[in-house]
Protein backbone atom coordinates (compact mmCIF):
# COMPACT_ATOMS: atom_id res chain seq x y z
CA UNK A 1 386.19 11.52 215.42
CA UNK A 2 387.92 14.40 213.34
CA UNK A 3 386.43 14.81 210.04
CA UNK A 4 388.89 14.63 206.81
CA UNK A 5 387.60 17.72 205.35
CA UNK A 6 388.16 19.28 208.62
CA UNK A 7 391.59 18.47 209.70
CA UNK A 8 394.59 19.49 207.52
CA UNK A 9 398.76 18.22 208.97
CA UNK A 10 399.69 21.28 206.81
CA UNK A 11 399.65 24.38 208.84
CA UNK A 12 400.39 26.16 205.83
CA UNK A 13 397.00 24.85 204.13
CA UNK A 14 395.83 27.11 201.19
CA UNK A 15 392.27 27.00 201.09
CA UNK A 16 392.48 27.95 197.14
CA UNK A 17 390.25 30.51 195.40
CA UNK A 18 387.24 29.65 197.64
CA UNK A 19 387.44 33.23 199.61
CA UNK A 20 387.96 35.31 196.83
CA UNK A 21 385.00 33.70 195.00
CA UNK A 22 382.82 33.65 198.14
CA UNK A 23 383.66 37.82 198.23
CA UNK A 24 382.35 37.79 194.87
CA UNK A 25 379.13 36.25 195.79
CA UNK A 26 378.87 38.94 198.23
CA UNK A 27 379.73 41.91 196.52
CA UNK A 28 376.98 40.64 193.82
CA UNK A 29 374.34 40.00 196.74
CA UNK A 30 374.93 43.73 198.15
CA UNK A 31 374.44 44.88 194.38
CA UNK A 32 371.17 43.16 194.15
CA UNK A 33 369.99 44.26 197.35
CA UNK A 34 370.21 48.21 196.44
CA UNK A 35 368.82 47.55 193.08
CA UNK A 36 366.37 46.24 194.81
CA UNK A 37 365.87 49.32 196.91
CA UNK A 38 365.95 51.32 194.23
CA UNK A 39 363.48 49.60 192.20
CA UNK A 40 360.78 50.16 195.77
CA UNK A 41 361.82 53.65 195.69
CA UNK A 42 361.25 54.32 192.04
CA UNK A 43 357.88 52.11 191.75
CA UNK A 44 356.80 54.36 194.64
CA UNK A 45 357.10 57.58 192.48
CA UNK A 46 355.08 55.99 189.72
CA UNK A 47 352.03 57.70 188.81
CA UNK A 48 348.61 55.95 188.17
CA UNK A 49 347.08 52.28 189.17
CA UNK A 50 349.37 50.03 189.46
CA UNK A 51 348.87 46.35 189.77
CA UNK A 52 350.45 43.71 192.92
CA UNK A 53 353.51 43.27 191.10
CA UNK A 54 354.00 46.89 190.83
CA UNK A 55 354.32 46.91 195.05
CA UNK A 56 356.22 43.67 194.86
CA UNK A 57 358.95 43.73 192.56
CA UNK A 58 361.67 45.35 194.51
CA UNK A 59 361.02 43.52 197.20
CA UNK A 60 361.00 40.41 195.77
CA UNK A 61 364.55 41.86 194.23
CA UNK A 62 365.70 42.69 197.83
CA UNK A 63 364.66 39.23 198.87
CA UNK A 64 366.88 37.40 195.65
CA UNK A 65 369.75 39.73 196.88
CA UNK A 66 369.47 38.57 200.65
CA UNK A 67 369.93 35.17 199.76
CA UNK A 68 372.79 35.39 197.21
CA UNK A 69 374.72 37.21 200.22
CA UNK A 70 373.70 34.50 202.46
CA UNK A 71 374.85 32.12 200.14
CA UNK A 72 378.50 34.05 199.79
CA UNK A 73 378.94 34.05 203.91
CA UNK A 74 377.74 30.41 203.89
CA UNK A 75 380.67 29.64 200.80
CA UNK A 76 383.06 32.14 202.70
């Protein structure tokens, strides 16, 4: 059985603003991710005792920024 959402009788099917949106997601995703990196590197240069979150944040950040590009190649 063919699904509905699957199957389209117009070759010429538009699939709308979905890509461009879903590039979007991306783009914001790769941003996050060197942010990210660039939070690690510049929490590495600190100077003095610094706490767990100190070694975590970026990360964490890199982590967020993973999944929102995930997320855009899922939508995509």
């Amino acid at each position: 059985m063919i699904l509905a959402g699957v199957a389209h009788n117009n070759p010429n099917y538009d699939p709308g603003w979905v890509p461009f949106f879903a590039a979007l997601v991306v783009l914001a995703g790769c941003l996050i991710v060197l942010v990210g990196g660039a939070m690690s590197i510049g929490m590495r240069g600190l100077v003095g005792r610094r706490k767990w979150a100190g070694y975590t944040i970026g990360p964490m950040i890199i982590t967020i920024g993973i999944a929102v590009v995930a997320l855009g190649v899922w939508l995509w």
